[in-house]
C-alpha atoms as a PDB file:
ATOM      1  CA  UNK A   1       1.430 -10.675 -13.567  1.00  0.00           C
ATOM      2  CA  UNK A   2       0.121  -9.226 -10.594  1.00  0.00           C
ATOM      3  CA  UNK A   3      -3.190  -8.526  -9.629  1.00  0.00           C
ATOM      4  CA  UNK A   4      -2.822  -4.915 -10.898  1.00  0.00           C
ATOM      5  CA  UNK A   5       0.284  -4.294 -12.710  1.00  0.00           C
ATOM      6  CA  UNK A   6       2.385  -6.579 -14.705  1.00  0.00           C
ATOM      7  CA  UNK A   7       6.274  -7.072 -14.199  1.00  0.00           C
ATOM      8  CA  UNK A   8       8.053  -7.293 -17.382  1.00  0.00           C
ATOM      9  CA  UNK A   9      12.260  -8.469 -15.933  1.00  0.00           C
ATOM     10  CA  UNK A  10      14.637  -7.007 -18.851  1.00  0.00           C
ATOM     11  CA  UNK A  11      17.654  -8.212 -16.828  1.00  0.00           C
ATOM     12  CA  UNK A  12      17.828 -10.779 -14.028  1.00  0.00           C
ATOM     13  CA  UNK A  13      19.156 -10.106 -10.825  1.00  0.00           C
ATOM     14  CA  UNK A  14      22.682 -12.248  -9.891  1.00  0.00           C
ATOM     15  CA  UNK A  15      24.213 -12.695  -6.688  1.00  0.00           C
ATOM     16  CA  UNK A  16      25.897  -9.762  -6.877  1.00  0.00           C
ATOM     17  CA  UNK A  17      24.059  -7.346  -9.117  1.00  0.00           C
ATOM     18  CA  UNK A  18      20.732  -5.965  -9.711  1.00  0.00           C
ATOM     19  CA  UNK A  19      18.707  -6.888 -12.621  1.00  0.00           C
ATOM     20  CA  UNK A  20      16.007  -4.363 -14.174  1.00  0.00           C
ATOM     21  CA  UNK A  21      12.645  -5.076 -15.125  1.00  0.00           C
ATOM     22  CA  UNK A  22       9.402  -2.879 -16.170  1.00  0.00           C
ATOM     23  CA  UNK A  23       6.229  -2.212 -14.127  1.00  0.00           C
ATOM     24  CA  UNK A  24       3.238  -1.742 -16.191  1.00  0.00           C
ATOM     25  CA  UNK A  25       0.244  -0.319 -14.321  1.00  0.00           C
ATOM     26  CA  UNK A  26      -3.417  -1.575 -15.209  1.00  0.00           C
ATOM     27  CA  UNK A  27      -6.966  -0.433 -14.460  1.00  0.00           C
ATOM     28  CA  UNK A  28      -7.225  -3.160 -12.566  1.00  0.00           C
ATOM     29  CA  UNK A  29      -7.553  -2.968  -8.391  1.00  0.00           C
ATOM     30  CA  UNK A  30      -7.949  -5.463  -5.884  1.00  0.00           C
ATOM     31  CA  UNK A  31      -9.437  -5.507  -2.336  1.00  0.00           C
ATOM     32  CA  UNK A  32      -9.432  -8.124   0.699  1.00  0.00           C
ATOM     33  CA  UNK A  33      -6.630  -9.994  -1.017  1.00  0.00           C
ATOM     34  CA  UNK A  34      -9.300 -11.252  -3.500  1.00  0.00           C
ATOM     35  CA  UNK A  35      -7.005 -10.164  -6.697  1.00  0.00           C
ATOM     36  CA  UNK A  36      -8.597  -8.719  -9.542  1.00  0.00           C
ATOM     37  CA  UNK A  37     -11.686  -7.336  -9.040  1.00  0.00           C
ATOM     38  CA  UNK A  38     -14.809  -6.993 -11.851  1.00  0.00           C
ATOM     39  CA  UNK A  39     -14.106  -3.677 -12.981  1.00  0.00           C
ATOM     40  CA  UNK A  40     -11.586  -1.077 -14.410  1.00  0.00           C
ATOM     41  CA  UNK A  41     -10.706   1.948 -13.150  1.00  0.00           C
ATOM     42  CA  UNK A  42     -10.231   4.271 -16.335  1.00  0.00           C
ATOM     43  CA  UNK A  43      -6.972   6.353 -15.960  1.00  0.00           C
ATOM     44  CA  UNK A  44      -5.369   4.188 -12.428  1.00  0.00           C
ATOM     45  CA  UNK A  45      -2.659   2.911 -14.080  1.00  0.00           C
ATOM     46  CA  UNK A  46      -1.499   6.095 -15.316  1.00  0.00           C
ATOM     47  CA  UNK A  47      -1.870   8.003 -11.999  1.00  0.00           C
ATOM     48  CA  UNK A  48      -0.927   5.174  -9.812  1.00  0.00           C
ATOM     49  CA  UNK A  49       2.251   5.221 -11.915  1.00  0.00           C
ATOM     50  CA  UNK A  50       2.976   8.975 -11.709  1.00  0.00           C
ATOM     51  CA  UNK A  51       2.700   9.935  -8.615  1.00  0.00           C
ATOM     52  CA  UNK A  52       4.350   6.621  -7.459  1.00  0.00           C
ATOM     53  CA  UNK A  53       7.511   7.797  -9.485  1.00  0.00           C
ATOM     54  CA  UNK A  54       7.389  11.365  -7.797  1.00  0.00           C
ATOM     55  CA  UNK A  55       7.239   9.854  -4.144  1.00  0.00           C
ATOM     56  CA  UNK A  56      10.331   8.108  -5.525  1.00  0.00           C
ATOM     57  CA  UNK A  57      12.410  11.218  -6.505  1.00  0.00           C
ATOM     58  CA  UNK A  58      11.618  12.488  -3.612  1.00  0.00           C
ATOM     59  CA  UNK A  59      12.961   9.904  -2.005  1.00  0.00           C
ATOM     60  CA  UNK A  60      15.810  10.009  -3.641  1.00  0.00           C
ATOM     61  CA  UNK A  61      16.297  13.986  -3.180  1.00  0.00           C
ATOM     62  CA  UNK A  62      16.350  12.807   0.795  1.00  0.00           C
ATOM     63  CA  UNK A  63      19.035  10.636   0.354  1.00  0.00           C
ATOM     64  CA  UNK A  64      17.265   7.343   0.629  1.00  0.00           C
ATOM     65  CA  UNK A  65      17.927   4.466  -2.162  1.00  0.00           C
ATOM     66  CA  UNK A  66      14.592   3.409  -4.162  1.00  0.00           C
ATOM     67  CA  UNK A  67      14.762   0.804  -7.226  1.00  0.00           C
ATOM     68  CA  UNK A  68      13.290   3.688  -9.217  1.00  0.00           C
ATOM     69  CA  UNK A  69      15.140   4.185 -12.320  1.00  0.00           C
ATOM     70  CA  UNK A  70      12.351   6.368 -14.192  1.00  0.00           C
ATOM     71  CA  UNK A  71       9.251   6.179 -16.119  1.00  0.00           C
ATOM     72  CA  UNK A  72       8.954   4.566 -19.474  1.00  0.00           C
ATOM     73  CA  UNK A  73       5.351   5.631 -20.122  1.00  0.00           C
ATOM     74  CA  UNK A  74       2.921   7.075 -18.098  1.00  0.00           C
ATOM     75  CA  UNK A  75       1.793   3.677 -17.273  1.00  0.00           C
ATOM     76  CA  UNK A  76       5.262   2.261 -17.055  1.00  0.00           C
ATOM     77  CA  UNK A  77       8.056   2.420 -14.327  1.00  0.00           C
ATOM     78  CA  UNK A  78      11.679   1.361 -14.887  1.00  0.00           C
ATOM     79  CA  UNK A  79      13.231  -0.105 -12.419  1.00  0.00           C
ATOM     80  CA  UNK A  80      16.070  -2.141 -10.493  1.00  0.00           C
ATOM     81  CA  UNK A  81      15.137  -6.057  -9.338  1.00  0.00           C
ATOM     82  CA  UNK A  82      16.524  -7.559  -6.349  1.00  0.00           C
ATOM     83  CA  UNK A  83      16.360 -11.665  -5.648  1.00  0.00           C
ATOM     84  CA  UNK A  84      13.494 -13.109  -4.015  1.00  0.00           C
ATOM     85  CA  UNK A  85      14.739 -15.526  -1.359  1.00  0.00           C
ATOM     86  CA  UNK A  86      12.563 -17.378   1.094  1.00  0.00           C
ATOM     87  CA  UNK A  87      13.115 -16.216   5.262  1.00  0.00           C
ATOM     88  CA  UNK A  88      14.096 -19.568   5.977  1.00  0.00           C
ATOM     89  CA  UNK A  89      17.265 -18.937   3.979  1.00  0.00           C
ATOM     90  CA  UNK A  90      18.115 -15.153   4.387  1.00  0.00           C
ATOM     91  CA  UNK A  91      20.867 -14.386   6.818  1.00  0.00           C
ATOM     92  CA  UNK A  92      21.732 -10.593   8.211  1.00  0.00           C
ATOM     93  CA  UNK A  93      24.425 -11.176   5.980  1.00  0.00           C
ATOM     94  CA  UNK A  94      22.460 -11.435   2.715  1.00  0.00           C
ATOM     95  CA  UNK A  95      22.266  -8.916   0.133  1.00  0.00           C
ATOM     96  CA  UNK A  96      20.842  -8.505  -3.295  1.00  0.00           C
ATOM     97  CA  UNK A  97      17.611  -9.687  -1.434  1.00  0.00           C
ATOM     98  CA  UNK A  98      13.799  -9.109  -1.265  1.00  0.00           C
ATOM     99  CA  UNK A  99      13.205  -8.198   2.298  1.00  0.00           C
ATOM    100  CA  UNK A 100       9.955 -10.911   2.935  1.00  0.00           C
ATOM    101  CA  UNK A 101       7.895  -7.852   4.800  1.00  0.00           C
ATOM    102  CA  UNK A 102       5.766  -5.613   4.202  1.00  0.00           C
ATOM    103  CA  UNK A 103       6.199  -2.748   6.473  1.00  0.00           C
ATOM    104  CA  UNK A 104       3.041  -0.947   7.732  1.00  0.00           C
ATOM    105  CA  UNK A 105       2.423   2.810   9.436  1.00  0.00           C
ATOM    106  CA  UNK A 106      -0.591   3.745  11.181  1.00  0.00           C
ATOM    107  CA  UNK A 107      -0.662   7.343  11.414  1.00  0.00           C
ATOM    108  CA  UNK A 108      -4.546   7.439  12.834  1.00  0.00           C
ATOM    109  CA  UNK A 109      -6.849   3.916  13.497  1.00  0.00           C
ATOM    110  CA  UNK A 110      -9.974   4.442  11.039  1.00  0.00           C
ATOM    111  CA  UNK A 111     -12.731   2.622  12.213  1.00  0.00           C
ATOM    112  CA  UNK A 112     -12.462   0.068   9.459  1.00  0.00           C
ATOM    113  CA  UNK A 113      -8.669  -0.542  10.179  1.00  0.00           C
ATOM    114  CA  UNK A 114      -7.449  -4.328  10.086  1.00  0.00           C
ATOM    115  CA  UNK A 115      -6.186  -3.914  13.563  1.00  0.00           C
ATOM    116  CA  UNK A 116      -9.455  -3.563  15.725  1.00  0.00           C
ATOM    117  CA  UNK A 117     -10.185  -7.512  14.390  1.00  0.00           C
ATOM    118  CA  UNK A 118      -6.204  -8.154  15.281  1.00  0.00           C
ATOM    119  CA  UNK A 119      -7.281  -6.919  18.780  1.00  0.00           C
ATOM    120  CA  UNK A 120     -10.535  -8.667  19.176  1.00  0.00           C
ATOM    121  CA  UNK A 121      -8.979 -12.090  17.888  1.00  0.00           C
ATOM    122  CA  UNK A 122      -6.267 -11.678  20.484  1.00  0.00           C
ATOM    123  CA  UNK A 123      -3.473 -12.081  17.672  1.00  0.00           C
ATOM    124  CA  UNK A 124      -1.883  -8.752  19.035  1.00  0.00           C
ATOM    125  CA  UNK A 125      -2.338  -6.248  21.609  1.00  0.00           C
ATOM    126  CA  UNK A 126      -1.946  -2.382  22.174  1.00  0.00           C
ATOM    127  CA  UNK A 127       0.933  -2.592  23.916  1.00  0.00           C
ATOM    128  CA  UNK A 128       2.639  -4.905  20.988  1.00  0.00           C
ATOM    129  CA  UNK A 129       1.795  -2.563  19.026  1.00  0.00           C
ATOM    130  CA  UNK A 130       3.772   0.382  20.509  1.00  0.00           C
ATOM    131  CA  UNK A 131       1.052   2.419  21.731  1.00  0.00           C
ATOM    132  CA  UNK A 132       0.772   2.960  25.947  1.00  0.00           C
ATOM    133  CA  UNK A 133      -3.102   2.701  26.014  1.00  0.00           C
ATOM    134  CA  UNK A 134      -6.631   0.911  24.138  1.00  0.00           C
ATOM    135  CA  UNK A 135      -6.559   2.859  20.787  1.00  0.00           C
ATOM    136  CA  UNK A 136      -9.801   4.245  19.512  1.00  0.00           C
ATOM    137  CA  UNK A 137     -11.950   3.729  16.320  1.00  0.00           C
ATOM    138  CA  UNK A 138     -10.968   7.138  14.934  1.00  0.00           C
ATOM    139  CA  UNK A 139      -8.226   8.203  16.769  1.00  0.00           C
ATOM    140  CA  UNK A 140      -5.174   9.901  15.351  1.00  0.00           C
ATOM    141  CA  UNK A 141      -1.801   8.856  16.628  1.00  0.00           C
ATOM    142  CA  UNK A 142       0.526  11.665  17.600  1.00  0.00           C
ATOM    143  CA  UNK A 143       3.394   9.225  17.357  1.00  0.00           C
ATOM    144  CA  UNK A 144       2.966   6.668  14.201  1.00  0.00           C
ATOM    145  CA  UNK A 145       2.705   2.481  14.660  1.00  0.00           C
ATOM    146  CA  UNK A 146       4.893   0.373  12.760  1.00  0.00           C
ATOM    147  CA  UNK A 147       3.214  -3.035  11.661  1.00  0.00           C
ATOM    148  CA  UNK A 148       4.206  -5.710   9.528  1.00  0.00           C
ATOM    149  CA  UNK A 149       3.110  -8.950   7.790  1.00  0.00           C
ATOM    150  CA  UNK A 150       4.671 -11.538   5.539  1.00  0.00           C
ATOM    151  CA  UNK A 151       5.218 -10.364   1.802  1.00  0.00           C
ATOM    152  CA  UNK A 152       5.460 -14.016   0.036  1.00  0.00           C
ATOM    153  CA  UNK A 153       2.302 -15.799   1.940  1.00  0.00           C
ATOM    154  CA  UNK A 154      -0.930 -16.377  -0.424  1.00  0.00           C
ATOM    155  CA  UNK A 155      -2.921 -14.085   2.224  1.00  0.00           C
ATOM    156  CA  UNK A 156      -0.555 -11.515   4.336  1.00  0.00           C
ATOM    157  CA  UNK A 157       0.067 -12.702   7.797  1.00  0.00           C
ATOM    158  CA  UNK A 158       0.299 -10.056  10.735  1.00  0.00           C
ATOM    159  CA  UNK A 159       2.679 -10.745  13.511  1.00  0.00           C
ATOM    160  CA  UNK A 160       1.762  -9.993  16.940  1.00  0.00           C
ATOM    161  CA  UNK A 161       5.027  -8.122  17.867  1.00  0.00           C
ATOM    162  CA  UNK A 162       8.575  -7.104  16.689  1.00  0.00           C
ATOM    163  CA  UNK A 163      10.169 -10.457  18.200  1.00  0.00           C
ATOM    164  CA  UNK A 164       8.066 -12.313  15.911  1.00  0.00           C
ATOM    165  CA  UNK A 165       9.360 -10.586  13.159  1.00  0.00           C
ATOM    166  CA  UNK A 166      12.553 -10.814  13.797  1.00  0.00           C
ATOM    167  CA  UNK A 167      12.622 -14.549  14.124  1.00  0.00           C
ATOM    168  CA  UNK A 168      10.536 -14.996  10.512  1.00  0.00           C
ATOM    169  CA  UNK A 169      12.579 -12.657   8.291  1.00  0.00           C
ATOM    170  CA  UNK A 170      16.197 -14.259   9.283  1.00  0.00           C
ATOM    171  CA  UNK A 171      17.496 -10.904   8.582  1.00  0.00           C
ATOM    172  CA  UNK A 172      18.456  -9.900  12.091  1.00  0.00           C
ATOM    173  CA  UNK A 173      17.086  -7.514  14.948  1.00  0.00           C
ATOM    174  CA  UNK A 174      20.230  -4.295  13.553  1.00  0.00           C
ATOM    175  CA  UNK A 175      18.013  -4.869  10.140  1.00  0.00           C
ATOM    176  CA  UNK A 176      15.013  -4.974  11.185  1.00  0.00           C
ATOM    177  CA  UNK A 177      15.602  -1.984  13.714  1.00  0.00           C
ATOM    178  CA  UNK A 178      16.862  -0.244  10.384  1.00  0.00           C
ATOM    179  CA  UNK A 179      14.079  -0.802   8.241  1.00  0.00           C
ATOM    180  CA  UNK A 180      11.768   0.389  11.154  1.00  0.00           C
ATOM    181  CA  UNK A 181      13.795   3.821  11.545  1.00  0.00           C
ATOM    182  CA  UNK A 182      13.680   4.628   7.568  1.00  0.00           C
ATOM    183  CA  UNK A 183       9.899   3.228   7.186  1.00  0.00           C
ATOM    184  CA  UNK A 184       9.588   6.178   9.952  1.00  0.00           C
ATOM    185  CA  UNK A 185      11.274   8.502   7.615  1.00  0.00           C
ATOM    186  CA  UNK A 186       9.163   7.726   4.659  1.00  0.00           C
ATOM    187  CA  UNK A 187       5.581   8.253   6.945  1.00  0.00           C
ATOM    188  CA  UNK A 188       6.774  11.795   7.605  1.00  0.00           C
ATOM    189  CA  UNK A 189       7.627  12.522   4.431  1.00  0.00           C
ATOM    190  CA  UNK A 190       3.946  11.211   3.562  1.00  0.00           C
ATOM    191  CA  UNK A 191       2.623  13.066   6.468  1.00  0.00           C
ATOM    192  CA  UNK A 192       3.918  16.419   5.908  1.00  0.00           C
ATOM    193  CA  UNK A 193       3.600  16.351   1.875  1.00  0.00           C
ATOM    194  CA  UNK A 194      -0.084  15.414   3.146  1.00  0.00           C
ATOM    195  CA  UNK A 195      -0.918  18.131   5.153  1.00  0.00           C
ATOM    196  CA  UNK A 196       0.762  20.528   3.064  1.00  0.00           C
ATOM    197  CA  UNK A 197      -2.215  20.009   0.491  1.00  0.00           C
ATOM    198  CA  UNK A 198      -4.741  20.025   3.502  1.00  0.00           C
ATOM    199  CA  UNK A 199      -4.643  16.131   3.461  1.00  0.00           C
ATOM    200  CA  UNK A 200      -4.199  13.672   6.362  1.00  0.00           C
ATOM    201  CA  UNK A 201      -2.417  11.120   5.928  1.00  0.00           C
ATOM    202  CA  UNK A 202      -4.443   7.616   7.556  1.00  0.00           C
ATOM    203  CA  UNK A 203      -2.056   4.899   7.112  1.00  0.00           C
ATOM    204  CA  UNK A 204       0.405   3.231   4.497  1.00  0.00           C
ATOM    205  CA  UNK A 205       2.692   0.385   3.237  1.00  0.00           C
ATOM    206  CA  UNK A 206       6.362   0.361   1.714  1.00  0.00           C
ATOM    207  CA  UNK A 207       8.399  -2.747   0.552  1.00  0.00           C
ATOM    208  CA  UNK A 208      12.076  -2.800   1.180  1.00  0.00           C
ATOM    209  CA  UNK A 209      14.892  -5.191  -0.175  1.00  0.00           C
ATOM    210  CA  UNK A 210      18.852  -4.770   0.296  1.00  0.00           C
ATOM    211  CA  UNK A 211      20.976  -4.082  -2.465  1.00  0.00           C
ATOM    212  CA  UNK A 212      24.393  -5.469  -3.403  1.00  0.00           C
ATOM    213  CA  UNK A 213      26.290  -3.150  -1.103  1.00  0.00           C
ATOM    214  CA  UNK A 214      24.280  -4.368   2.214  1.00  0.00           C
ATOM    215  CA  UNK A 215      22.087  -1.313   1.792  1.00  0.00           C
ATOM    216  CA  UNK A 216      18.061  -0.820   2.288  1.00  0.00           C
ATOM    217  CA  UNK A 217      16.632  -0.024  -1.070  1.00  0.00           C
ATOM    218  CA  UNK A 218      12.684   0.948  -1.099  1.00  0.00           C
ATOM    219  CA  UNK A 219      10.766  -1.502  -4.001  1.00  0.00           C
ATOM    220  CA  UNK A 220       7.741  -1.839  -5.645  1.00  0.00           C
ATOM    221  CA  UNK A 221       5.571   1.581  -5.051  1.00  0.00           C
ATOM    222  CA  UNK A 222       4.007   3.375  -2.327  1.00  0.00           C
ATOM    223  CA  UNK A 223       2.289   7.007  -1.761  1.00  0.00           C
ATOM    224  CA  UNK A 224      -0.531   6.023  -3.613  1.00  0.00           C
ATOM    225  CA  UNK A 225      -4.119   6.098  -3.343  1.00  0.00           C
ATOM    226  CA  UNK A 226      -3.830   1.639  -3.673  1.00  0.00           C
ATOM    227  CA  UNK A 227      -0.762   1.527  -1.214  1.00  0.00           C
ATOM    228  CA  UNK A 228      -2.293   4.560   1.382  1.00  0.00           C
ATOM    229  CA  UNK A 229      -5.524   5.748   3.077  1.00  0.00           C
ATOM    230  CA  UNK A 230      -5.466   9.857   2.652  1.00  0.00           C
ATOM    231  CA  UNK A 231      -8.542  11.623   3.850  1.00  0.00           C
ATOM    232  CA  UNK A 232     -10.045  14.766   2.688  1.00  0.00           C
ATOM    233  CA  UNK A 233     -13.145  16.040   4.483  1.00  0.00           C
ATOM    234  CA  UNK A 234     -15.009  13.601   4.647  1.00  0.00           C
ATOM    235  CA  UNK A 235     -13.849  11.612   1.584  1.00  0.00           C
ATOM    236  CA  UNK A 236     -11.631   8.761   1.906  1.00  0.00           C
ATOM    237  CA  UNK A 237      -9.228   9.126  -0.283  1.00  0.00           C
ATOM    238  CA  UNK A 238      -8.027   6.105  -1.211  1.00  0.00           C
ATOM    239  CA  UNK A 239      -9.443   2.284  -2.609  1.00  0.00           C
ATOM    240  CA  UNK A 240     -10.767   2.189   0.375  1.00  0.00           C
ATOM    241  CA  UNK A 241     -13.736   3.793  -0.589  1.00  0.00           C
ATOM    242  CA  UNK A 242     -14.264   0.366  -2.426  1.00  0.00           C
ATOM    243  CA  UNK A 243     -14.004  -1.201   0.136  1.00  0.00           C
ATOM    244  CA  UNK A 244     -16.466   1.228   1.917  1.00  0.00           C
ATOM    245  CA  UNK A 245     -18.580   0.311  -0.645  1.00  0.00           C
ATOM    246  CA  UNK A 246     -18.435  -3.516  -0.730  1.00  0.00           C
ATOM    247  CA  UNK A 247     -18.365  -3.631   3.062  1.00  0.00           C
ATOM    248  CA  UNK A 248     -22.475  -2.800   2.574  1.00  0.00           C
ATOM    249  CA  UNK A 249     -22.920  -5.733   0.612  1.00  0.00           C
ATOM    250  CA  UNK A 250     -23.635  -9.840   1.174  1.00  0.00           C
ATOM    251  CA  UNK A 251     -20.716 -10.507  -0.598  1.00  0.00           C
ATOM    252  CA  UNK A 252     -18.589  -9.061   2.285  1.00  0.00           C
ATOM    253  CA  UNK A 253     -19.636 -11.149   5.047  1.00  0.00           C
ATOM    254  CA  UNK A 254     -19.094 -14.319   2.549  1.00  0.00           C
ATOM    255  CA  UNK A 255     -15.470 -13.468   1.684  1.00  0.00           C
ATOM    256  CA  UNK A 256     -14.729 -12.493   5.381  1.00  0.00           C
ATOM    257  CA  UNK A 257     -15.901 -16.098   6.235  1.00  0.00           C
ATOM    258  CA  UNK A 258     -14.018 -17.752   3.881  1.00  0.00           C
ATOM    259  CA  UNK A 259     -10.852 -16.491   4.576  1.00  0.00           C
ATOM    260  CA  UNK A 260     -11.515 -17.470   8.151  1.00  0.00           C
ATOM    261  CA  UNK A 261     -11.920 -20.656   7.052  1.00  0.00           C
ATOM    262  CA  UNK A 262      -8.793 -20.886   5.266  1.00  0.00           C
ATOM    263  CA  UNK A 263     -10.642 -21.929   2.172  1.00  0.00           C
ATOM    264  CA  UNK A 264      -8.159 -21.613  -1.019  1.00  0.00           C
ATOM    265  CA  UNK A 265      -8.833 -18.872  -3.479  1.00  0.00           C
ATOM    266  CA  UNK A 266     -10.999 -20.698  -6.450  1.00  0.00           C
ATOM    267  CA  UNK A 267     -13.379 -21.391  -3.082  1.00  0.00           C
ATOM    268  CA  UNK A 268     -13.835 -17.225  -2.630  1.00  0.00           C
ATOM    269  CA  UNK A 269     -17.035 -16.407  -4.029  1.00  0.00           C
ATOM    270  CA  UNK A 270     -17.123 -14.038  -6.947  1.00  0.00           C
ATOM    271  CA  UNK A 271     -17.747 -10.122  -5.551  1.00  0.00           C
ATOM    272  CA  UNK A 272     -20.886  -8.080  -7.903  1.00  0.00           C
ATOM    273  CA  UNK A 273     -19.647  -5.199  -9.654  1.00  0.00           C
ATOM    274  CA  UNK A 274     -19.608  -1.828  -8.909  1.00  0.00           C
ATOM    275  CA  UNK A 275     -21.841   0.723  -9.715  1.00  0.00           C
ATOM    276  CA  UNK A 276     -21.073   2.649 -12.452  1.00  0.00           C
ATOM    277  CA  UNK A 277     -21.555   5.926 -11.025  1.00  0.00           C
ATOM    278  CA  UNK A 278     -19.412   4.755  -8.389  1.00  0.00           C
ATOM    279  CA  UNK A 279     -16.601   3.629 -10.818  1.00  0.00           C
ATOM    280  CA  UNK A 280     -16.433   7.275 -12.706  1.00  0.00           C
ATOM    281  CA  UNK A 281     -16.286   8.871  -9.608  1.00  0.00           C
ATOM    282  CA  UNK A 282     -13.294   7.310  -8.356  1.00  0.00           C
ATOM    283  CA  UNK A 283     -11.575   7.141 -11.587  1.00  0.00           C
ATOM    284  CA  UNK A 284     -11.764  11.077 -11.657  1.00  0.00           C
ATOM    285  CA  UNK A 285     -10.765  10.903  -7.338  1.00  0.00           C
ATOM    286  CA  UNK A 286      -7.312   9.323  -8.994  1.00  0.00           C
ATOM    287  CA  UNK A 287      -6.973  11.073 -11.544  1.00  0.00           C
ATOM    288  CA  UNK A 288      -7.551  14.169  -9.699  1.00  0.00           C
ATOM    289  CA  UNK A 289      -5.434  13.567  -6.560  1.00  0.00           C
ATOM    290  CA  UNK A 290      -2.204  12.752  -9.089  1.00  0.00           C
ATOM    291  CA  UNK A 291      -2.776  16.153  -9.969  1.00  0.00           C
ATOM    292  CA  UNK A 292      -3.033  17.723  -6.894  1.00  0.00           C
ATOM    293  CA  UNK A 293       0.151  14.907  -5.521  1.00  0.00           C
ATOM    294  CA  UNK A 294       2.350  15.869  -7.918  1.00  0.00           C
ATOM    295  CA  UNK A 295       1.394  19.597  -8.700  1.00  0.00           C
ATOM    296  CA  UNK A 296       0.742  19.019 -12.403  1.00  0.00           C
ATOM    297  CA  UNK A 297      -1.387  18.630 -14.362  1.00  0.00           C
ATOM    298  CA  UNK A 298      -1.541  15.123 -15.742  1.00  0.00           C
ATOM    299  CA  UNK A 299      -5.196  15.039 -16.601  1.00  0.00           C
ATOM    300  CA  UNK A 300      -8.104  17.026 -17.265  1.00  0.00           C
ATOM    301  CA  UNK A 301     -10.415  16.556 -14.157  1.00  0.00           C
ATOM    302  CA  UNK A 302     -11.969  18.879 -11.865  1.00  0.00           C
ATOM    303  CA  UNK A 303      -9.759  19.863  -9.113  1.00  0.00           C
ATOM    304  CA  UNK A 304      -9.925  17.833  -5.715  1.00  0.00           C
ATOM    305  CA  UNK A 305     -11.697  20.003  -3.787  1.00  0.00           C
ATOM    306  CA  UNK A 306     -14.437  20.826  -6.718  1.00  0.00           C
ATOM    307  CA  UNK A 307     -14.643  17.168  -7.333  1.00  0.00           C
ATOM    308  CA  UNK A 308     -15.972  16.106  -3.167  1.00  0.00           C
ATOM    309  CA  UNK A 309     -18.144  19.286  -3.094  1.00  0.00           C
ATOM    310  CA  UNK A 310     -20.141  18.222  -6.926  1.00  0.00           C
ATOM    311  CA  UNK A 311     -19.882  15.031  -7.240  1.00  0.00           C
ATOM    312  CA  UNK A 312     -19.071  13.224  -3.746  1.00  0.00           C
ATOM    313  CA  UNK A 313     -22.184  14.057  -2.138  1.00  0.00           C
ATOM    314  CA  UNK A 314     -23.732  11.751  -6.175  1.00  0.00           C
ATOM    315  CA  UNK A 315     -22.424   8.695  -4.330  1.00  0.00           C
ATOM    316  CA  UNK A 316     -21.996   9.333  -0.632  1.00  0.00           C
ATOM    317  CA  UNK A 317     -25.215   7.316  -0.343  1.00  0.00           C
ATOM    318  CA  UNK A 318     -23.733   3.957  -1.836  1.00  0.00           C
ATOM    319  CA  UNK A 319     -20.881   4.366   1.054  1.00  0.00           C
ATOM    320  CA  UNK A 320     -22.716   3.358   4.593  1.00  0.00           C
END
């Protein structure tokens, strides 16, 4: 059980062939690597898990290999497992393998992106990064960054630059070169689908593992409002306008300090719960943006645009 959907394996992976399991998508979200937050989100699960499984297909209609086998529900996701082995024992040539990474774009540096504090901290710099000059809080890249951090660590661990990675995920530099390129692929397919629908696309993670042939095979979902920051107007369109939110309370500064000092997780103190007003508002922002993702209509919620012009400006004030 994760800290917002549950994996159900029907079939376990072998050396040499996928097993299959079931993703069922809760209410649930979780922020700041806390896990489960306080309150549900009514509807998530249902639109995380829709327009997850159309980024999928249209994957798949690009040629690239995804786990997705289809949707069971409109909560649940069929799919194919790979084996989770630990870096220290992967090899480049490994397959049937969990790639340990999570693989990060950047398409613009919001103000309240992770990598400012990177920069401050001196754990990376702009040039490790990819980019040829000081980014800016704000700033939109015209060619995207590609991050990563550690995929099987309690709290996910940045590295400072490519060589770093390459020497934690045992997988070799032709691999991790590989994932880099199609992680590249995937942003622009992001991008573009974004600004189609007068989005912009902020920034993003995929998950990766290699299948029994030696091949990449995109896991787990992404090209959602939990897995990627979209902006429209001014609305953040994404979880991150929880975090907006939480970021204006005590409880921030306490968690930020605790994970600082490395204290383990029953140590975290417990985060207040949301407004309420707050909580509707962002279940219909999901529930709405599936819509608009997927060009159905999955629910019945005020269109995207209707929904930041009526009821945005209700709970802009929470949001400093």
């Amino acid at each position: 059980m994760g800290s917002v959907k549950e994996i159900n394996v029907t079939k376990e992976p072998t050396e040499n062939e996928m097993g299959e399991g079931v993703f069922t998508f809760s209410d649930k979200y979780s922020i700041f690597d806390y896990g489960g937050m306080p309150d549900l989100i009514t509807d998530k699960d249902k639109a995380l898990c829709i327009m997850a499984a159309y980024n999928f297909e249209q994957l798949q209609e690009r040629g690239m290999k995804t786990h997705f086998i289809g949707l069971k529900d409109k909560n649940e996701m069929k799919f194919r497992i790979v084996r989770k082995i630990l870096p220290e024992n992967l090899t480049p040539e490994t397959k049937n393998c969990m790639v340990p990474l999570e693989i990060i774009f950047r398409d613009s540096l919001p103000a309240g992106s992770s990598v400012f504090r990177r920069i401050d901290k001196g754990q990376t710099t702009w040039a490790d990064l990819g980019l040829d000059h000081d980014g800016q809080p704000g700033e939109k890249l015209v060619t995207p960054i590609i991050d990563f951090s550690t995929k099987f660590e309690p709290i996910d661990r940045y590295f400072k630059n490519l060589s770093e990675v390459i020497d934690y995920c045992g997988l070799g530099a032709q691999r991790v070169e590989e994932l880099k390129q199609q992680a590249l692929q995937i942003n622009n397919y992001l991008r573009e689908k974004s600004k189609q629908l007068g989005w912009e696309h902020l920034d993003g993670k995929v998950e990766a593992g290699i299948d029994p042939d030696g091949n990449i095979v995109w896991v787990d979902v992404f090209g959602t409002l939990d897995e990627d920051r979209f902006q429209v107007g001014a609305l953040s369109l994404s979880k991150d306008l929880i975090r907006q939110y939480y970021k204006t309370t005590p409880w921030y500064a306490e968690i930020m300090k605790a994970k600082d000092a490395n204290l383990p997780k029953a140590q975290w103190p417990k985060p207040p719960n949301l407004p309420p007003e707050l909580v509707n508002f962002v279940s219909d922002m999901y529930r709405s943006a599936c819509n608009e993702w997927t060009g159905e209509k999955h629910f019945d919620v005020k269109p995207l645009r209707q929904l930041i012009e009526e009821d945005y400006p209700k709970v802009k004030g929470l949001i400093k």
